[in-house]
N, C-alpha and C. Protein backbone atom coordinates (compact mmCIF):
# COMPACT_ATOMS: atom_id res chain seq x y z
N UNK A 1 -5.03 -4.39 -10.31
CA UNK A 1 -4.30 -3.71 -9.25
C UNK A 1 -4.93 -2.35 -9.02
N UNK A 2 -5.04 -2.06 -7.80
CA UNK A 2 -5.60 -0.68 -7.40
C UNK A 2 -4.68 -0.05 -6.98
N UNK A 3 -4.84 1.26 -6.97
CA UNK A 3 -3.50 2.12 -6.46
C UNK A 3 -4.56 3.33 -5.92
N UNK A 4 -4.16 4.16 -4.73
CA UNK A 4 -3.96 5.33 -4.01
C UNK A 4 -3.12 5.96 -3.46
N UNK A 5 -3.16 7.48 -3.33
CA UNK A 5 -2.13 8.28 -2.70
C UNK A 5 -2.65 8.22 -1.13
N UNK A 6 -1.92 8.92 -0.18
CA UNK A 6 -2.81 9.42 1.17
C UNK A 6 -1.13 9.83 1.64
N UNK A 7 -1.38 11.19 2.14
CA UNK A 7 -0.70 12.17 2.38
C UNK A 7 -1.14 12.11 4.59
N UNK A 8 -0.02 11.16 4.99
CA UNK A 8 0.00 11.07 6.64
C UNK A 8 -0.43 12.26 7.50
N UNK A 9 -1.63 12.31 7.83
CA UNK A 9 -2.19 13.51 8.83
C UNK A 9 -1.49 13.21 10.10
N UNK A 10 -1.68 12.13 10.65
CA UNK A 10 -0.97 11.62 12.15
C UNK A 10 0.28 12.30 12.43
N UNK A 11 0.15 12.95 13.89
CA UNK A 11 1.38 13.77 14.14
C UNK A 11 2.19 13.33 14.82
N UNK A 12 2.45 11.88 14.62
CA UNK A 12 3.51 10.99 14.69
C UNK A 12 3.97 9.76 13.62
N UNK A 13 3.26 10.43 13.26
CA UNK A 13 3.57 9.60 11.64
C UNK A 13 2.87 7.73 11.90
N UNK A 14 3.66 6.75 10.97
CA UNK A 14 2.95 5.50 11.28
C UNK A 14 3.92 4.60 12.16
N UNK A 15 3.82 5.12 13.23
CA UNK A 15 4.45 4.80 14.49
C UNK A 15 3.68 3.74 15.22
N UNK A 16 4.43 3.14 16.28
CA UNK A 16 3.64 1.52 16.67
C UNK A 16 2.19 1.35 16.56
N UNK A 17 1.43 2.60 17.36
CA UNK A 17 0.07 2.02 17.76
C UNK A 17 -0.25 2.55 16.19
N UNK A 18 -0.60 3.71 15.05
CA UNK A 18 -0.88 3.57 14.44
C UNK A 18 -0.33 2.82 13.36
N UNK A 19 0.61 2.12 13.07
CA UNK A 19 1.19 0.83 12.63
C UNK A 19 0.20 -0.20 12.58
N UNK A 20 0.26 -0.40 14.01
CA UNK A 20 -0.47 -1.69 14.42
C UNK A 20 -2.17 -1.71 14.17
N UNK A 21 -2.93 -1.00 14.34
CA UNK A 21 -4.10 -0.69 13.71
C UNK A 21 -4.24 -0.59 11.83
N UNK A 22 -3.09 0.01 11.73
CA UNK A 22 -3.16 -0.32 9.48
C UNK A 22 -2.99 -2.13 9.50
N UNK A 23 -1.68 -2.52 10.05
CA UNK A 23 -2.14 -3.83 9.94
C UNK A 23 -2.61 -4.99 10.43
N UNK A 24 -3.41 -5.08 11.32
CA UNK A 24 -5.14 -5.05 11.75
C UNK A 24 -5.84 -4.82 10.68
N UNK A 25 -6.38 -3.58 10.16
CA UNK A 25 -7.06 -3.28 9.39
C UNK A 25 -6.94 -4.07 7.71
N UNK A 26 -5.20 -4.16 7.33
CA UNK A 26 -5.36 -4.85 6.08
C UNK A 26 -5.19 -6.39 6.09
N UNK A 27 -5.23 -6.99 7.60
CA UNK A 27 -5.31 -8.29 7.71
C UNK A 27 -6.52 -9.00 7.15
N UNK A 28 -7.19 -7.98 7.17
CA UNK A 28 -9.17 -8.04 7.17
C UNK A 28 -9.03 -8.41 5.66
N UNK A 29 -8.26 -8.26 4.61
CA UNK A 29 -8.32 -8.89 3.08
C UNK A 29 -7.17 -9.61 2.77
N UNK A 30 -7.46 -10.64 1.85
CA UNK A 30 -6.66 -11.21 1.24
C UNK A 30 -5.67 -11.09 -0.01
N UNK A 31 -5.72 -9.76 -0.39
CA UNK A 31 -4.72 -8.86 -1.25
C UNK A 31 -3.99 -8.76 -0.73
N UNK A 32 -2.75 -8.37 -1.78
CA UNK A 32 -1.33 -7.90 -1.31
C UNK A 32 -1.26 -6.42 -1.38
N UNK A 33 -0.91 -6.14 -0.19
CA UNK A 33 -0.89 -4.81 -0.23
C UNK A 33 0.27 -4.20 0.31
N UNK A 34 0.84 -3.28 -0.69
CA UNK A 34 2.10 -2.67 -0.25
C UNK A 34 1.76 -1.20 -0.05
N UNK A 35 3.00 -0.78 0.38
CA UNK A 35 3.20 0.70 0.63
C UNK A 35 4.28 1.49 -0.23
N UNK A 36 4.36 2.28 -0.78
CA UNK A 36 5.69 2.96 -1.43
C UNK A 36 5.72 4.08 -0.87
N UNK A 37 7.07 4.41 -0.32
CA UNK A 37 7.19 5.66 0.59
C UNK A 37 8.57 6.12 -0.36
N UNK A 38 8.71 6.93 -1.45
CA UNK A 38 9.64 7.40 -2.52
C UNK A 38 10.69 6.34 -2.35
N UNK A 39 10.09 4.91 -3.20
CA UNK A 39 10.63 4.14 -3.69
C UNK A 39 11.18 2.76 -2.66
N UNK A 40 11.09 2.82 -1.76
CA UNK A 40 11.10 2.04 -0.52
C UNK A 40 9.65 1.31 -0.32
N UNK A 41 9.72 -0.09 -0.47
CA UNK A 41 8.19 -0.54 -0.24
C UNK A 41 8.16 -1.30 1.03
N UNK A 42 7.22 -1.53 1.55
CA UNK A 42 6.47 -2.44 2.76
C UNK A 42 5.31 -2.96 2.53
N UNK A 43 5.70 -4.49 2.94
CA UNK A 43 4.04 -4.91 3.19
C UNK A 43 3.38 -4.53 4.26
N UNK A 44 2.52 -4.01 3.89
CA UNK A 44 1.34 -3.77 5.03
C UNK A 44 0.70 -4.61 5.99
N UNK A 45 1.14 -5.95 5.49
CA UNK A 45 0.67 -6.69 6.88
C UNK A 45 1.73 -7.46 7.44
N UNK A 46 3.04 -6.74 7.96
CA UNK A 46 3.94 -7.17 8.42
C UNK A 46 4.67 -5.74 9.35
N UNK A 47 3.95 -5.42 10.55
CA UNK A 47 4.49 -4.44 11.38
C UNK A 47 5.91 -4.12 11.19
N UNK A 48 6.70 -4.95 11.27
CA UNK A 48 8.04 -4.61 11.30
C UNK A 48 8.77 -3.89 9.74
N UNK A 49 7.43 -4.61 8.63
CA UNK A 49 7.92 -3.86 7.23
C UNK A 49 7.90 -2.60 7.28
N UNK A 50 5.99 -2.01 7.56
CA UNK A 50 6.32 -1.07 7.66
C UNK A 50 6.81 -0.13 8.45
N UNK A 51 7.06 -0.46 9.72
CA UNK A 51 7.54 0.70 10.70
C UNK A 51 8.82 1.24 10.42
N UNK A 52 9.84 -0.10 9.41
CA UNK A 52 11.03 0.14 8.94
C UNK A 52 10.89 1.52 7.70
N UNK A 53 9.75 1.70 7.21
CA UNK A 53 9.68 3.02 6.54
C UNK A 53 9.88 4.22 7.02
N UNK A 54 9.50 4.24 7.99
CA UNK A 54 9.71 5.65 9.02
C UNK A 54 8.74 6.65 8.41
N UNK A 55 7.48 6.31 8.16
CA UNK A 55 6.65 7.18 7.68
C UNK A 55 6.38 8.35 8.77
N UNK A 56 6.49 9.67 8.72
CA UNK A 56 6.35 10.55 8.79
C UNK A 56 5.11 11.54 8.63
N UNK A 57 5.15 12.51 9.72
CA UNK A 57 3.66 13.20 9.34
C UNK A 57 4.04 14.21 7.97
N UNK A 58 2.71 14.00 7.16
CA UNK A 58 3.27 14.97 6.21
C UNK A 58 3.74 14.24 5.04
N UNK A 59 4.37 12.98 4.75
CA UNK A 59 4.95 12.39 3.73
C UNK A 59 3.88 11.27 3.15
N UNK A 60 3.71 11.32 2.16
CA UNK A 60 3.11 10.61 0.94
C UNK A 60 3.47 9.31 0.40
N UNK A 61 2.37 8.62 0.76
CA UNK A 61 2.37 7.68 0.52
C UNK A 61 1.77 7.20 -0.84
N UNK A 62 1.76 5.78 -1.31
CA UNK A 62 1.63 4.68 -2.07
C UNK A 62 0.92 4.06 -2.23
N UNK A 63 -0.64 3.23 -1.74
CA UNK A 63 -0.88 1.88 -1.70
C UNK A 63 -1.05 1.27 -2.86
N UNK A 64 -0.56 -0.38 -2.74
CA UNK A 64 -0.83 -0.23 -4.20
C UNK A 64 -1.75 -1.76 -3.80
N UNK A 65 -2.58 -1.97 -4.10
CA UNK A 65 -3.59 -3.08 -3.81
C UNK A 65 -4.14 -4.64 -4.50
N UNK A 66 -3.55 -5.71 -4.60
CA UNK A 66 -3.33 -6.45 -5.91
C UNK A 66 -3.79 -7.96 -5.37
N UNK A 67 -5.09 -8.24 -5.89
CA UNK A 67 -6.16 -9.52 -5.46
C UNK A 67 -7.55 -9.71 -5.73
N UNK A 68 -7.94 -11.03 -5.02
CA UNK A 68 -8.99 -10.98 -5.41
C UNK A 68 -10.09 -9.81 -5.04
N UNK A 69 -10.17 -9.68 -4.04
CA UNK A 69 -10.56 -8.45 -3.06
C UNK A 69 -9.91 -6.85 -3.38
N UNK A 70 -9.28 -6.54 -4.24
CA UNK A 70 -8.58 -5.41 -4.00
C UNK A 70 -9.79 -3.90 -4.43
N UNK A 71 -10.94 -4.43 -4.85
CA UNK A 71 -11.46 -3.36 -4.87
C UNK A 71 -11.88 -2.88 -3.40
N UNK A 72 -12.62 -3.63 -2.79
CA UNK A 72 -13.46 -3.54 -1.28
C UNK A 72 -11.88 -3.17 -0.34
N UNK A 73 -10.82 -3.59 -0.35
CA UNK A 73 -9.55 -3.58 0.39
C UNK A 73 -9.40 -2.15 -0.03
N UNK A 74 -9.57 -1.76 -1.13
CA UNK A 74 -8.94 -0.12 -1.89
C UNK A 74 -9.27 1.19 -1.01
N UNK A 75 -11.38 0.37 -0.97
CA UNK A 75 -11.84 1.25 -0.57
C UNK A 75 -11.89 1.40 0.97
N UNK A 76 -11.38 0.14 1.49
CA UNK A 76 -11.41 0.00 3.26
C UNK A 76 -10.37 0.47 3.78
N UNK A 77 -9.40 0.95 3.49
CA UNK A 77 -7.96 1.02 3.55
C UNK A 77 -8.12 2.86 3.67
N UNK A 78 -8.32 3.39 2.29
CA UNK A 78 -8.97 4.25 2.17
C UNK A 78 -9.41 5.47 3.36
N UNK A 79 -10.63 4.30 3.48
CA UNK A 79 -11.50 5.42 4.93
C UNK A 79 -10.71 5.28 5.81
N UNK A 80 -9.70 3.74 6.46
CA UNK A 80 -9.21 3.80 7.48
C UNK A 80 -8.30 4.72 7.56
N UNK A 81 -7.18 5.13 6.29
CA UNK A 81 -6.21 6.33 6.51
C UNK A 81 -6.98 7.58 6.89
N UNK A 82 -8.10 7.73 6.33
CA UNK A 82 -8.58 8.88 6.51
C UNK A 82 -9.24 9.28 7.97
N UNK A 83 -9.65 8.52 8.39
CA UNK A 83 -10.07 8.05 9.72
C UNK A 83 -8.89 7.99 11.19
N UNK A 84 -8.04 7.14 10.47
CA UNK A 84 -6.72 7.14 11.66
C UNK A 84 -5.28 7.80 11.24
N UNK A 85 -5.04 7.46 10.51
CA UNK A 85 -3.91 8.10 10.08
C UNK A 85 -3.67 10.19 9.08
């Protein structure tokens, strides 16, 4: 299992369109990948999981990454927060 933090730059937090681009992006592996937003989780490849988080700009996130793939997913996930979110 892989795990990272990433602290939401987006100044709308993970709202539809950037929602919809994270899961896009973690469709691309076959790991399970969740989110923990202080103790509340979402799967990441289920829009409606996470938008039900109400992630926020500014609030800290979770991933936690668990498969065959979860190293290459760790690190793709990764650039994409850093990149879009």
């Amino acid at each position: 299992m892989k795990n990272f933090e990433y602290v939401v730059k987006e100044a709308v937090g993970i709202h539809a369109r950037p929602a919809s681009q994270l899961v896009t992006a973690a469709k691309l592996y076959q790991s399970k990948i969740t989110i923990d937003k202080m103790g509340k989780k979402a799967d990441v490849k289920s829009i409606i999981s996470l938008m039900a988080l109400g992630v926020k700009c500014g609030e800290r996130i979770i991933f936690s990454i668990e498969g065959d793939d979860e190293e290459i997913a760790a690190q793709g996930l990764e650039e994409f927060c850093s990149q879009n979110l």
